[in-house]
C-alpha atoms as a PDB file:
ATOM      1  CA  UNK A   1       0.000   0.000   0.000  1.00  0.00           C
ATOM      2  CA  UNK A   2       1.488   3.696  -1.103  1.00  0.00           C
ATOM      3  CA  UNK A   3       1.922   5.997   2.131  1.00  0.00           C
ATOM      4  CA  UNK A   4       2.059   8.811   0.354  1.00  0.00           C
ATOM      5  CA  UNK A   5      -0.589  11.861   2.535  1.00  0.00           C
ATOM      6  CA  UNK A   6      -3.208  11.255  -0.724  1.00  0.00           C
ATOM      7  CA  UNK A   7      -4.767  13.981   1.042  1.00  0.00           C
ATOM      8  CA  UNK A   8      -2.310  16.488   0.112  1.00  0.00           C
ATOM      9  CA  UNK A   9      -1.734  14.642  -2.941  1.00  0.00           C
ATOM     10  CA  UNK A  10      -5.140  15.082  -4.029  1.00  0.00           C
ATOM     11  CA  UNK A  11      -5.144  18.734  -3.496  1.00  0.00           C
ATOM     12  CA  UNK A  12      -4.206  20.146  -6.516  1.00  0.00           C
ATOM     13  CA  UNK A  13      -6.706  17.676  -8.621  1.00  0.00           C
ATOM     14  CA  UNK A  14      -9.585  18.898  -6.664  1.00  0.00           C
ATOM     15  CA  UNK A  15      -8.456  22.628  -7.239  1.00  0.00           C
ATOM     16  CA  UNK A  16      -8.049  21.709 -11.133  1.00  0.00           C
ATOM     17  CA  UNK A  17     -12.017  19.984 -11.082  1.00  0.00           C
ATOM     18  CA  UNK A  18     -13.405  23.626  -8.961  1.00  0.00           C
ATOM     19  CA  UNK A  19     -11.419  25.469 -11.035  1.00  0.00           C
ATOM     20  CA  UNK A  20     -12.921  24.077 -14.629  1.00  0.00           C
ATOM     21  CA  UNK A  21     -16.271  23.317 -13.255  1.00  0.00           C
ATOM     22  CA  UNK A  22     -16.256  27.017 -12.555  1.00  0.00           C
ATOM     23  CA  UNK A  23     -15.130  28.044 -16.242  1.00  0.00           C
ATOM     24  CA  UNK A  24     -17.078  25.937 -18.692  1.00  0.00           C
ATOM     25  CA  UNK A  25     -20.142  26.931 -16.395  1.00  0.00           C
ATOM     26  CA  UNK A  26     -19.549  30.328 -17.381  1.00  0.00           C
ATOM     27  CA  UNK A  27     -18.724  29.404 -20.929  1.00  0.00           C
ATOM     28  CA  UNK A  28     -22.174  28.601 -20.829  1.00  0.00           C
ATOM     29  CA  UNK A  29     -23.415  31.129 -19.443  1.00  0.00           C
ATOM     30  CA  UNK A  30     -21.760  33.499 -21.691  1.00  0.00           C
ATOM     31  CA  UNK A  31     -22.968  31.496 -24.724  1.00  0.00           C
ATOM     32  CA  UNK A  32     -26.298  31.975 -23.459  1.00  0.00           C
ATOM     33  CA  UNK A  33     -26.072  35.220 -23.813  1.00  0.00           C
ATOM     34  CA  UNK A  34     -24.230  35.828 -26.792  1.00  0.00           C
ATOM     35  CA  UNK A  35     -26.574  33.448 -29.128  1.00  0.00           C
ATOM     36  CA  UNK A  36     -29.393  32.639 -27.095  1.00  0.00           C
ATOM     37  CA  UNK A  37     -28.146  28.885 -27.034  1.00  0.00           C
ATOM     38  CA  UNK A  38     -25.680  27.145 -25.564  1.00  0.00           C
ATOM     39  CA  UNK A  39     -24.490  23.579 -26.487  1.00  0.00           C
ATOM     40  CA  UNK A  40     -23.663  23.092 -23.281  1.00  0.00           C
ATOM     41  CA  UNK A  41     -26.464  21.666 -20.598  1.00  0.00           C
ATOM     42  CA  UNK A  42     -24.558  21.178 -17.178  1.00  0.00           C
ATOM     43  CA  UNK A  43     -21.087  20.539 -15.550  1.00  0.00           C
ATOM     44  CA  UNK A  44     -20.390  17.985 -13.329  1.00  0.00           C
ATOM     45  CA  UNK A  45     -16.657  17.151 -11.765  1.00  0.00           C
ATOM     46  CA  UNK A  46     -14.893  14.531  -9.689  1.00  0.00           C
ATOM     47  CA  UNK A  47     -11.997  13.442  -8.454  1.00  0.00           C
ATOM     48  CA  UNK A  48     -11.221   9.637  -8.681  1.00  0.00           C
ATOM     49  CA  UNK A  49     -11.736   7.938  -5.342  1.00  0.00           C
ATOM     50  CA  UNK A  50      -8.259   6.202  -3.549  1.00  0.00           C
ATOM     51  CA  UNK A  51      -9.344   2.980  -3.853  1.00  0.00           C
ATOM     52  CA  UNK A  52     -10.417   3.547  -7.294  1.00  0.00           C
ATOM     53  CA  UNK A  53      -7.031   5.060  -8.115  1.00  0.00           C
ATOM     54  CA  UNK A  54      -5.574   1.694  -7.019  1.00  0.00           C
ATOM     55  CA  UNK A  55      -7.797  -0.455  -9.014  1.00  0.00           C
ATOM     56  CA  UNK A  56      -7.077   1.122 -11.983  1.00  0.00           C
ATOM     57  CA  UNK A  57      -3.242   1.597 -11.312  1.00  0.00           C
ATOM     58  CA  UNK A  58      -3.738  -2.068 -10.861  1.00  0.00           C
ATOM     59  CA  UNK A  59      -5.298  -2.942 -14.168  1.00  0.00           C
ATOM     60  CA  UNK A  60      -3.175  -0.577 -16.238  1.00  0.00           C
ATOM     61  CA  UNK A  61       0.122  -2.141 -14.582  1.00  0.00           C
ATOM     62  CA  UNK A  62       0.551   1.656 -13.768  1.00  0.00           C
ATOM     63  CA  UNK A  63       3.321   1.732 -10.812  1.00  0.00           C
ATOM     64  CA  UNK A  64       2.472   3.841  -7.684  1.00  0.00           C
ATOM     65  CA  UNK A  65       5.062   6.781  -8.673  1.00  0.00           C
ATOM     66  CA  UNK A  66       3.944   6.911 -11.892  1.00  0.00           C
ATOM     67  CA  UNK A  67       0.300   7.658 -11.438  1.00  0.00           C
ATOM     68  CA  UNK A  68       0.369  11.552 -11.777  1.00  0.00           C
ATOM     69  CA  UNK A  69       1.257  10.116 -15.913  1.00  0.00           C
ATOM     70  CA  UNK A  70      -0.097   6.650 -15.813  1.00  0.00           C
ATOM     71  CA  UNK A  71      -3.299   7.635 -14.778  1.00  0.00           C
ATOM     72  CA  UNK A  72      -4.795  10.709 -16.604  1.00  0.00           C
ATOM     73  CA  UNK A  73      -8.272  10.690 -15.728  1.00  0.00           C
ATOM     74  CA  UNK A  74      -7.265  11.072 -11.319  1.00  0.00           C
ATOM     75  CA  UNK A  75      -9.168  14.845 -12.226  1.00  0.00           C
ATOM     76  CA  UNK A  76     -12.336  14.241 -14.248  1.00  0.00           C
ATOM     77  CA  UNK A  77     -14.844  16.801 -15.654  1.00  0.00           C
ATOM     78  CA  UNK A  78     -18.354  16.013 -17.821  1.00  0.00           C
ATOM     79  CA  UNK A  79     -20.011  18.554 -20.139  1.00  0.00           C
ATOM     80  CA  UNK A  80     -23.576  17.079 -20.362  1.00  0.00           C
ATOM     81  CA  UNK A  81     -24.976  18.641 -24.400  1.00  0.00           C
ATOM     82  CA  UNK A  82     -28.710  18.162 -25.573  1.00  0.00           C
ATOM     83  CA  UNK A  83     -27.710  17.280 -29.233  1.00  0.00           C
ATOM     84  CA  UNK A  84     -24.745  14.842 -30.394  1.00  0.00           C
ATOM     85  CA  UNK A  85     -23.877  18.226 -32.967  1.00  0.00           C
ATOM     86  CA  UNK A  86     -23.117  20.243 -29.994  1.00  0.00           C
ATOM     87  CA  UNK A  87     -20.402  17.703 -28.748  1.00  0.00           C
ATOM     88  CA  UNK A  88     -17.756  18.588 -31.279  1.00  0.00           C
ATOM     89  CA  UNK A  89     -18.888  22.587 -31.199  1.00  0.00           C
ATOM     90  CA  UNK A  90     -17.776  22.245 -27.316  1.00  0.00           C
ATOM     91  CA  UNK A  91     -15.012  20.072 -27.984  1.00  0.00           C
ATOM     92  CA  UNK A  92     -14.113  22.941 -30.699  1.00  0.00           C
ATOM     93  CA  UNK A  93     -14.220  25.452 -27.757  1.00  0.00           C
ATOM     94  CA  UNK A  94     -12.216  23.553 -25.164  1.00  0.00           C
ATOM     95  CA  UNK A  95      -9.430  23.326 -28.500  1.00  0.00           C
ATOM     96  CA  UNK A  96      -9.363  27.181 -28.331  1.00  0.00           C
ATOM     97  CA  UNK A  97      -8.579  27.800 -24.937  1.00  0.00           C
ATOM     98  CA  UNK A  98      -5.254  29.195 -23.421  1.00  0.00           C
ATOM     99  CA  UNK A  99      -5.637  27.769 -20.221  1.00  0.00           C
ATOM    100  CA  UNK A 100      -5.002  24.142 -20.546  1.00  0.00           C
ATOM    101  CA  UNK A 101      -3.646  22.193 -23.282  1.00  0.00           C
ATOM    102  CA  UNK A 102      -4.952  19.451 -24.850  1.00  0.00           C
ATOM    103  CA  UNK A 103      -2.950  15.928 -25.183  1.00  0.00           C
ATOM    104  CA  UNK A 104      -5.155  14.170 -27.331  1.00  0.00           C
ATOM    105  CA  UNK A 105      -8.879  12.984 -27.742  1.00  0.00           C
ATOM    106  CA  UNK A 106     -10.624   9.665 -27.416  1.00  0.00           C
ATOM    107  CA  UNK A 107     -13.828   9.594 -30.251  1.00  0.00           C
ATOM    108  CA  UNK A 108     -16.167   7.171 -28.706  1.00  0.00           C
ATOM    109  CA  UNK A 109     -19.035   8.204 -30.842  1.00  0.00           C
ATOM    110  CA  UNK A 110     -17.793   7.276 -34.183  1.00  0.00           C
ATOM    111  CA  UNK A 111     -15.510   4.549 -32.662  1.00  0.00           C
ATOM    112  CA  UNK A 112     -18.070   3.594 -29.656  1.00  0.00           C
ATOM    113  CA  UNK A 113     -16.966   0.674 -27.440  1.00  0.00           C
ATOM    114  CA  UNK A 114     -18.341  -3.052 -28.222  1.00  0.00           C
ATOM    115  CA  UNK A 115     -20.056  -2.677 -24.646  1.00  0.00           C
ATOM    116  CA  UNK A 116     -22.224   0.102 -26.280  1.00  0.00           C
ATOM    117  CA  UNK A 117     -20.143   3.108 -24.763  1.00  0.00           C
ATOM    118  CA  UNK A 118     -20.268   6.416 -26.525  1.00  0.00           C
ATOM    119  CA  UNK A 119     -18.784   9.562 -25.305  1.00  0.00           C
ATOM    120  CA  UNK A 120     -16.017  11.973 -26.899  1.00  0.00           C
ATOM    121  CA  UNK A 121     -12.885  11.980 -24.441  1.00  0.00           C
ATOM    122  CA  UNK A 122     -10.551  14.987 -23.580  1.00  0.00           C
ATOM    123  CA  UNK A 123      -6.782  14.080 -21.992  1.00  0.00           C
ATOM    124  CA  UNK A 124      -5.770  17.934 -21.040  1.00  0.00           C
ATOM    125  CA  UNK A 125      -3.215  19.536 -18.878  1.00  0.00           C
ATOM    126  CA  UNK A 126      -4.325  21.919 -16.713  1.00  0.00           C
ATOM    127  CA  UNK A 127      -2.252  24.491 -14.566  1.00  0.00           C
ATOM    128  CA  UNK A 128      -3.220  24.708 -10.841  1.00  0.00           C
ATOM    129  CA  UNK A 129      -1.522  27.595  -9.003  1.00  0.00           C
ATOM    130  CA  UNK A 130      -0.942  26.506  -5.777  1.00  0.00           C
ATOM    131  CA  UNK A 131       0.129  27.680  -2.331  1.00  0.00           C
ATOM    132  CA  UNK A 132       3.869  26.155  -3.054  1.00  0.00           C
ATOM    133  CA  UNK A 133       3.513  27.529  -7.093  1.00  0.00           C
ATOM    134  CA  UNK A 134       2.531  25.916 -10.090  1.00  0.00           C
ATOM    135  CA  UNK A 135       1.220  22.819 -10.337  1.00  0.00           C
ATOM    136  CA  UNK A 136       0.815  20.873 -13.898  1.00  0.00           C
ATOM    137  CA  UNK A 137      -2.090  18.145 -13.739  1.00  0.00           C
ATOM    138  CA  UNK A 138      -3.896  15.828 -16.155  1.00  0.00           C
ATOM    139  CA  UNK A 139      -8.110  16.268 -16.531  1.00  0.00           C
ATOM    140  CA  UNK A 140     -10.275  13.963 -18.701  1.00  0.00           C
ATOM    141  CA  UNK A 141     -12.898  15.938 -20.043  1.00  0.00           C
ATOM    142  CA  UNK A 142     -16.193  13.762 -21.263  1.00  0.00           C
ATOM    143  CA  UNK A 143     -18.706  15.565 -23.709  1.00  0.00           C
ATOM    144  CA  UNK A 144     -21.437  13.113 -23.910  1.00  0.00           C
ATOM    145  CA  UNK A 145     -25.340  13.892 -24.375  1.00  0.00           C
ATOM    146  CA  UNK A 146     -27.727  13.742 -22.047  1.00  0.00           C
ATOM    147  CA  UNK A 147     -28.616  10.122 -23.359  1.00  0.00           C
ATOM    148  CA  UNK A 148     -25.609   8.907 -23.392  1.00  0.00           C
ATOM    149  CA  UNK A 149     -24.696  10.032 -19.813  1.00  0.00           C
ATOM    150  CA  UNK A 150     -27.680   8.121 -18.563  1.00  0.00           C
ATOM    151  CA  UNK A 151     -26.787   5.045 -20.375  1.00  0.00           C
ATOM    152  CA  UNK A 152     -23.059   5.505 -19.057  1.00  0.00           C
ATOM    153  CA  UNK A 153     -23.960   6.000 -15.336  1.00  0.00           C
ATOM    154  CA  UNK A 154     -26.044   2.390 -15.459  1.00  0.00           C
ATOM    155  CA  UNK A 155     -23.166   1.027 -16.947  1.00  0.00           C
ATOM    156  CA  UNK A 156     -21.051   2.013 -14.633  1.00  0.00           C
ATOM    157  CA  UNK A 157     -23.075   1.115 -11.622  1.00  0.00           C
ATOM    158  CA  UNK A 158     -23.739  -2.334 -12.720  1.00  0.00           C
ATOM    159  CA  UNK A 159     -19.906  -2.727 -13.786  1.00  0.00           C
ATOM    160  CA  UNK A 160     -18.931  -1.870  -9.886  1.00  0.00           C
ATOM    161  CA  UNK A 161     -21.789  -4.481  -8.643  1.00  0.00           C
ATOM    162  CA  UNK A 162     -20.384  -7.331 -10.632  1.00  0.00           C
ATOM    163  CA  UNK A 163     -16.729  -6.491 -10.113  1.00  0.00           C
ATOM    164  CA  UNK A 164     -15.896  -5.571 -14.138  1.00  0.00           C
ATOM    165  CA  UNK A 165     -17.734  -9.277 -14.537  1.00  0.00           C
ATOM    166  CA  UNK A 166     -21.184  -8.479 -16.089  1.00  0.00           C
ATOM    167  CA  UNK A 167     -22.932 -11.329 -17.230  1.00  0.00           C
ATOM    168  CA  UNK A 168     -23.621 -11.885 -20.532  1.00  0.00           C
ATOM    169  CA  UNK A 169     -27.323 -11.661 -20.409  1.00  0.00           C
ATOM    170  CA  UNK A 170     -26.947  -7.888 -18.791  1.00  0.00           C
ATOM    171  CA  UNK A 171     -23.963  -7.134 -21.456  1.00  0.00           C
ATOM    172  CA  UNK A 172     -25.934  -8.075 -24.108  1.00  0.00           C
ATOM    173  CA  UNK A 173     -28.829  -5.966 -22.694  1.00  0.00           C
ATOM    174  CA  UNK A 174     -26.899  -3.136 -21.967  1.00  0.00           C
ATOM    175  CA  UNK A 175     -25.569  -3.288 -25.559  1.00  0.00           C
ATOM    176  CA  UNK A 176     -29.165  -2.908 -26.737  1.00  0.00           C
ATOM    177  CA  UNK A 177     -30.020  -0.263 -24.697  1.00  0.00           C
ATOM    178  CA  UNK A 178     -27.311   1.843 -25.938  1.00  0.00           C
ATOM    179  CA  UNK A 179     -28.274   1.465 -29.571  1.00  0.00           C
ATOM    180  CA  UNK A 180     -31.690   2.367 -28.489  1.00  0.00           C
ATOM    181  CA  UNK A 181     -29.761   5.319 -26.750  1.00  0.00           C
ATOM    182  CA  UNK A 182     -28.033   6.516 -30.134  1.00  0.00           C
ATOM    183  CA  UNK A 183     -31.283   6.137 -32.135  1.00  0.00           C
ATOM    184  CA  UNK A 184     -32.632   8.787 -29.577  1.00  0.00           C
ATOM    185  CA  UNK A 185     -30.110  10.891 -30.059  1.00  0.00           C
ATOM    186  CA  UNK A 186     -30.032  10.785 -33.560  1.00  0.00           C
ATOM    187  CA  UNK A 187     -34.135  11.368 -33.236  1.00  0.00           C
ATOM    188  CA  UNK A 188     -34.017  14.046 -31.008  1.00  0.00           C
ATOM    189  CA  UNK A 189     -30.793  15.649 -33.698  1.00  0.00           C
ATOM    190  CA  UNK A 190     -34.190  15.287 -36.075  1.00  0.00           C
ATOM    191  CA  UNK A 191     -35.977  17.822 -34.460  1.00  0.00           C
ATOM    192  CA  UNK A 192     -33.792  20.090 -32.944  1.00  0.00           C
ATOM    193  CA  UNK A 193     -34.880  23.227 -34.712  1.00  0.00           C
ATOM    194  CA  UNK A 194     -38.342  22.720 -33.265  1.00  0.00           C
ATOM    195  CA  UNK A 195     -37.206  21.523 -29.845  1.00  0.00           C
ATOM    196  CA  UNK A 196     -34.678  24.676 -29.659  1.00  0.00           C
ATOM    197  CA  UNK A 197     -37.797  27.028 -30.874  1.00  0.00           C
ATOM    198  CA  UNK A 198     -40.061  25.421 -28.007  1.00  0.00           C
ATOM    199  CA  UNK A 199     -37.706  26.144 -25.461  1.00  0.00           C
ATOM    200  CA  UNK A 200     -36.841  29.832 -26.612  1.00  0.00           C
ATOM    201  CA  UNK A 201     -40.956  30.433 -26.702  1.00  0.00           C
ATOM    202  CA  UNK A 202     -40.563  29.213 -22.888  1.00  0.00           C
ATOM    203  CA  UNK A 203     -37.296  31.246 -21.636  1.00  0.00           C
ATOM    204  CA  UNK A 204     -39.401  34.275 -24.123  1.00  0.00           C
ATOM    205  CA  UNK A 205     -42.976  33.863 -21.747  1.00  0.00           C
ATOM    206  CA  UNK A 206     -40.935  33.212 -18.509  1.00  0.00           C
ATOM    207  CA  UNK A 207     -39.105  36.458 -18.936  1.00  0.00           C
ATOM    208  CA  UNK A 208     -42.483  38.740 -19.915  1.00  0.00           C
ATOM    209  CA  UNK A 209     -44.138  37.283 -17.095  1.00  0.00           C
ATOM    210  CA  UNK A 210     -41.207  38.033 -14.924  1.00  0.00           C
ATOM    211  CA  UNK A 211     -41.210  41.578 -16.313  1.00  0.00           C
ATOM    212  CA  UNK A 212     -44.857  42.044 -15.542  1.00  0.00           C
ATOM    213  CA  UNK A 213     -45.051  40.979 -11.995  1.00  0.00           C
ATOM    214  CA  UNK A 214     -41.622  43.089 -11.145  1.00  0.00           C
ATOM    215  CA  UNK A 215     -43.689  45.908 -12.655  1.00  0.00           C
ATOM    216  CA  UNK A 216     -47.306  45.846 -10.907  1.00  0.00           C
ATOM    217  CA  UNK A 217     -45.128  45.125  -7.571  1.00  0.00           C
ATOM    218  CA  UNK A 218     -43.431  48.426  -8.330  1.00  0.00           C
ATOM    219  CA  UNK A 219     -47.022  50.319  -8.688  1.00  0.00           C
ATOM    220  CA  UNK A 220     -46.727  49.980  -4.942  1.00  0.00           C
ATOM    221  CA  UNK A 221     -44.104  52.068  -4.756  1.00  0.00           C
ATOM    222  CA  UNK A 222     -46.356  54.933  -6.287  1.00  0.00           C
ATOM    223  CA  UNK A 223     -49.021  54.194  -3.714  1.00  0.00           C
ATOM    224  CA  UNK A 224     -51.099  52.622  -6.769  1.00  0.00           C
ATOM    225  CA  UNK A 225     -52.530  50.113  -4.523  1.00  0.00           C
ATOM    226  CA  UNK A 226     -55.832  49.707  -5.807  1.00  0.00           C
ATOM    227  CA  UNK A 227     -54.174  49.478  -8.923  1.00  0.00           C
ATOM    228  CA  UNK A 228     -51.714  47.081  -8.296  1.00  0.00           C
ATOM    229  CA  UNK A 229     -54.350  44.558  -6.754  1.00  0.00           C
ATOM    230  CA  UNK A 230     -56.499  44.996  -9.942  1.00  0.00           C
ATOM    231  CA  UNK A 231     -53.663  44.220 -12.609  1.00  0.00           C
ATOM    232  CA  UNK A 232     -52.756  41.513 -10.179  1.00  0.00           C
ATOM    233  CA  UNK A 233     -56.276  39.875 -10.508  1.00  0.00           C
ATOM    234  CA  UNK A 234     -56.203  40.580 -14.206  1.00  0.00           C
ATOM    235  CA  UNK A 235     -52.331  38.607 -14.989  1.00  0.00           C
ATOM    236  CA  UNK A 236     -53.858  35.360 -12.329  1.00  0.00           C
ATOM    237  CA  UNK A 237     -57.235  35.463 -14.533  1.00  0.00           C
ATOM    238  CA  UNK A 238     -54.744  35.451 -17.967  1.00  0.00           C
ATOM    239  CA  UNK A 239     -52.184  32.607 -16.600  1.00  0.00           C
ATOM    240  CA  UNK A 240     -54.823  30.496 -15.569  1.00  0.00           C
ATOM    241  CA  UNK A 241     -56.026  30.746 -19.700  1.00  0.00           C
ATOM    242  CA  UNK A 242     -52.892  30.422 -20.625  1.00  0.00           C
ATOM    243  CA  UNK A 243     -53.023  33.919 -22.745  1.00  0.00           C
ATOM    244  CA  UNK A 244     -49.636  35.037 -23.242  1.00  0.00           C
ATOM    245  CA  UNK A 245     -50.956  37.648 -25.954  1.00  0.00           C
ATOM    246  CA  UNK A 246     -53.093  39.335 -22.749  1.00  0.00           C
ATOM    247  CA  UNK A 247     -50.488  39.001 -20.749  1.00  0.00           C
ATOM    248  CA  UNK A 248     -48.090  41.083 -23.388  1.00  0.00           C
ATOM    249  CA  UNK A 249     -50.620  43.491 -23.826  1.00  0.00           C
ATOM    250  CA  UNK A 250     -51.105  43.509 -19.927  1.00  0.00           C
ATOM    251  CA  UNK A 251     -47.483  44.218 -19.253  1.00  0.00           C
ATOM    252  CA  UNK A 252     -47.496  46.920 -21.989  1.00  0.00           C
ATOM    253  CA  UNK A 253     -50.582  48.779 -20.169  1.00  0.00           C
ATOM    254  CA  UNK A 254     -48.789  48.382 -16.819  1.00  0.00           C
ATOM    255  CA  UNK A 255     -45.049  50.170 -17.693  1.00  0.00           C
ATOM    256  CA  UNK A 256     -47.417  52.825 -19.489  1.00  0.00           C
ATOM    257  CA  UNK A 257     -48.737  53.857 -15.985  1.00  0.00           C
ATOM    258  CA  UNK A 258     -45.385  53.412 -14.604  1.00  0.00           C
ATOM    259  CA  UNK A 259     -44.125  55.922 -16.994  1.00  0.00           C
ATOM    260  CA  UNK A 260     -46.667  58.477 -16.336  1.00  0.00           C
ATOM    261  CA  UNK A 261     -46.389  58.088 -12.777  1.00  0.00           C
ATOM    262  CA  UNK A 262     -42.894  58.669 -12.689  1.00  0.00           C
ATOM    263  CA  UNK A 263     -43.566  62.370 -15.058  1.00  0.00           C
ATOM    264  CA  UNK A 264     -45.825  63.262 -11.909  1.00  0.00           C
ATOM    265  CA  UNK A 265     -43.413  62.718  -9.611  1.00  0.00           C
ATOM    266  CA  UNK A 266     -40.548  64.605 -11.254  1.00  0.00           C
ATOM    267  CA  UNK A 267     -39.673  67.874  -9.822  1.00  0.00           C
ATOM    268  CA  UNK A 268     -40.181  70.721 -12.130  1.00  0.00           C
ATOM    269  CA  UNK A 269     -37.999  73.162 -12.673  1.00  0.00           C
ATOM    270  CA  UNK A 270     -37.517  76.373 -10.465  1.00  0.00           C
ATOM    271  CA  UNK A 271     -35.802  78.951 -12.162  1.00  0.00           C
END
């Protein structure tokens, strides 16, 4: 057994998973705002468990003092994306940045595993800065759909129950059921102008209804009480009919008073 302080050791990996789980959530964010879509869905990080860090040093034939190299995936990040398309856009992304360096990708999409695998695979180097200086460490990055991700987490889970032993019966069932996987993928790729649409329609509605209730809570403010009740009534009497047109027009009507209210209220001048 190594008697290395895997504490410490582990330090600078769980910086490096923070640290990236922090950036590619604002890539998204950014991407939000720039295009109104982003490819990417969530983040998710880990770092690799001791005991799993032995099991696979094990099965690699990786010695102890070599596992900063042997084993490259100690610091692991996932980049969950709605479409398969949006997999090599992010992938595209990650190429771009100055912050780590790429090593080399794994394709497990157009070269998926006989077990039914499919993901796209990352090997980076990443620079932590830590309290003793710079620290170089290796990241996996996984881009994988949503799909994909579900299939892979079963896998996984049934892989650690049977010891890396699944019996054939589940292997060939898990095999199936990532095919079936892919064909959603590749169903959902179909229709993703209509499913992107949908969901801008939604983030569009959830925003004017936002506006609206911001603005008959700040009639309040003008002492528009009476007011504020009444347009209140009116937008639960619309929602419940599901009339976003009314609802427009409602939130139109209601900045209009705003705006006059706030003309009263202005000081004239004295001179």
């Amino acid at each position: 057994m190594d008697s290395r302080d895997w504490g410490t050791f582990l330090l600078p990996y769980e910086q490096a998973v923070e640290e990236l789980k922090v950036k590619f959530k604002t890539m998204r964010s950014e991407l939000k705002k720039r295009e109104e879509y982003a490819p990417i869905e969530f983040v998710t990080g880990r770092v690799k468990k001791i005991t799993s860090i032995f099991d696979k040093a094990k099965r690699l034939n990786v010695a102890m003092e070599d596992i900063e190299t042997g084993i490259e995936d100690i610091a692991g990040i996932r980049i969950m994306c709605q479409f398969v398309e949006d997999i090599r856009r992010v992938a595209e992304y990650i190429r771009m940045r100055k912050d780590l360096t790429v090593l080399y990708e794994k394709d497990y999409i157009t070269n998926y595993k006989e077990s039914g695998y499919r993901s796209f695979h990352m090997i980076v180097e990443y620079p932590v800065q830590t309290a003793l200086g710079q620290k170089i460490v290796l990241a996996e990055i996984q881009i994988r759909t949503l799909a994909m991700n579900f299939w892979a987490t079963i896998e996984h889970s049934l892989n650690y129950k049977y010891r890396e032993s699944l019996p054939e019966e589940m292997r060939a069932r898990l095999k199936k059921a990532g095919e079936a996987a892919f064909v959603l993928d590749n169903e959902m790729s179909s229709i993703r102008q209509e499913i992107l649409e949908a969901q801008k329609t939604f983030e569009d509605d959830a925003n004017i209804v936002t506006q609206l209730l911001h603005a008959i809570h700040q009639l309040y403010f003008f002492h528009l009480v009476n007011e504020a009740i009444a347009y209140q009534n009116r937008f639960n009497d619309l929602w419940e009919e599901k009339d976003m047109e009314g609802i427009k027009d409602l939130l139109v009507e209601v900045k209009a008073l705003i705006k006059a209210n706030k003309k009263v209220e202005e000081p004239g001048d004295e001179l």
